[in-house]
C-alpha atoms as a PDB file:
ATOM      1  CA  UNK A   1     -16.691   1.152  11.185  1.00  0.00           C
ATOM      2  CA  UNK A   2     -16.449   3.920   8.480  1.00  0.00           C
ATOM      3  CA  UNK A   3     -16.515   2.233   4.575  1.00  0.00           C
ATOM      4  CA  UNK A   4     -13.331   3.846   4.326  1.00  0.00           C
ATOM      5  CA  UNK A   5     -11.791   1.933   7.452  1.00  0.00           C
ATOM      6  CA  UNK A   6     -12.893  -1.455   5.670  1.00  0.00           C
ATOM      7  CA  UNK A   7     -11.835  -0.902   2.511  1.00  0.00           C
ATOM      8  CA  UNK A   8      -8.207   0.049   4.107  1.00  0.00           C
ATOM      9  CA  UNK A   9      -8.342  -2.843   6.258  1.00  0.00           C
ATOM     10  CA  UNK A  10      -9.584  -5.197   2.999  1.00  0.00           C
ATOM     11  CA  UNK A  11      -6.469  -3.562   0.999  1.00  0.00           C
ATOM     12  CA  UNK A  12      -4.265  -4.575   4.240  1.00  0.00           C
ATOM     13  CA  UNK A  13      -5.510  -8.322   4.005  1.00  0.00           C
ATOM     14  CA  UNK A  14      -4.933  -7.994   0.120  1.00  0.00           C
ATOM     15  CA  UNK A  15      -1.891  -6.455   0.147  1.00  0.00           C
ATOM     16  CA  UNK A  16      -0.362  -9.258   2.606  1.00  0.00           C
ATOM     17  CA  UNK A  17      -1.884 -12.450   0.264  1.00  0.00           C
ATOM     18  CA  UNK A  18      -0.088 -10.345  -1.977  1.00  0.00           C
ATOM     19  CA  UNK A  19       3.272 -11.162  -0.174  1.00  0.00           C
ATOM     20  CA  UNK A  20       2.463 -14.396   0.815  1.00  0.00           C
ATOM     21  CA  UNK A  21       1.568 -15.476  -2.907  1.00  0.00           C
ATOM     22  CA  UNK A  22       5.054 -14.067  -3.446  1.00  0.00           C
ATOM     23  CA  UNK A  23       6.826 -15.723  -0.438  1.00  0.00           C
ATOM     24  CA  UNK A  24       5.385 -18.905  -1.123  1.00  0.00           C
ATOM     25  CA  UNK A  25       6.114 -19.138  -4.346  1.00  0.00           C
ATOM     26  CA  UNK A  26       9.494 -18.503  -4.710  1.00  0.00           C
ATOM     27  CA  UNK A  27      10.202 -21.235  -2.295  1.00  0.00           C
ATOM     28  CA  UNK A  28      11.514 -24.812  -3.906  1.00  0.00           C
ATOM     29  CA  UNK A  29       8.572 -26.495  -2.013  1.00  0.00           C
ATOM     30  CA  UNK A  30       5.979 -24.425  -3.099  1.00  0.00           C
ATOM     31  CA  UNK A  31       2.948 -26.231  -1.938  1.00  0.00           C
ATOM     32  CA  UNK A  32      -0.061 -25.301  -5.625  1.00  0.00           C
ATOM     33  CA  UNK A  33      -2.374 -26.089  -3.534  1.00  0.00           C
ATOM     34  CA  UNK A  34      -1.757 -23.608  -0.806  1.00  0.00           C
ATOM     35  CA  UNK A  35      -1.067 -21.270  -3.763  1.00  0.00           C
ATOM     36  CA  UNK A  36      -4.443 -21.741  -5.203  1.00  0.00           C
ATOM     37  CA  UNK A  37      -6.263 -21.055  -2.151  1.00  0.00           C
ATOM     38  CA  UNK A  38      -4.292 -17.762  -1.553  1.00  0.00           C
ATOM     39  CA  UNK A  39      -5.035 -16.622  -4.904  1.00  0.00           C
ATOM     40  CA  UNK A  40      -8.841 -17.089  -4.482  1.00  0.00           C
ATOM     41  CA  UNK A  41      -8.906 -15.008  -1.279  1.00  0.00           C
ATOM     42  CA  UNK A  42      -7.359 -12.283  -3.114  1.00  0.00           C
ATOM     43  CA  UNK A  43      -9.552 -12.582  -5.589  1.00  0.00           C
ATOM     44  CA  UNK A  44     -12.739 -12.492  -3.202  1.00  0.00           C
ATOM     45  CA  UNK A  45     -11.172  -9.457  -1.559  1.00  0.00           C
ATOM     46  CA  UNK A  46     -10.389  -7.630  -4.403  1.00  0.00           C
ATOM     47  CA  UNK A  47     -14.255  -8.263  -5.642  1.00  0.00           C
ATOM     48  CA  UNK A  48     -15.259  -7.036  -2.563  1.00  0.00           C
ATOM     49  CA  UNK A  49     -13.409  -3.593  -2.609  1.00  0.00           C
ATOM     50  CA  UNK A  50     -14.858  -3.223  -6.145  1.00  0.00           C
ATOM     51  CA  UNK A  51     -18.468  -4.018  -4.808  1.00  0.00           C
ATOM     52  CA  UNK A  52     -18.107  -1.659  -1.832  1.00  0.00           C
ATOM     53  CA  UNK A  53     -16.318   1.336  -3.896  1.00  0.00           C
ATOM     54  CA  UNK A  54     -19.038   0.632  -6.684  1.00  0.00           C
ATOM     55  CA  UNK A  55     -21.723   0.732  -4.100  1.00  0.00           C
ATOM     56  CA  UNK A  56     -20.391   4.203  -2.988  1.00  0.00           C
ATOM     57  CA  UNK A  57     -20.214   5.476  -6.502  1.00  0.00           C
ATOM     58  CA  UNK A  58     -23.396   4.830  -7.155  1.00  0.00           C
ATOM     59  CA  UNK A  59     -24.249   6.015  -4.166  1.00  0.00           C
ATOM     60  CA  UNK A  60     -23.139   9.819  -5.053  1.00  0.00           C
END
């Protein structure tokens, strides 16, 4: 897989916590929790796109 297919397929994943933070949320039972634990994943997929387009800067 190219670095350029992961880091679309990273922004994907992000992109849909990104929703599902939202989603969740906005619902009257909104489970912190559950919220929390969404939040870090985007978190450790966001750090890993910067890592990977840092590596490729550097890189060039």
């Amino acid at each position: 897989m190219s670095l350029q297919t992961h880091l679309t397929q990273l922004a994907r994943k992000h992109e849909a916590l990104e929703r599902e933070i939202h989603d969740a949320t906005t619902r009257p039972s909104a489970n912190d929790l559950r919220i929390a634990e969404l939040k870090r994943k985007k978190l450790l997929l966001k750090d890993e796109m910067n890592r990977l387009r840092k590596d490729t800067d550097s890189v060039h």
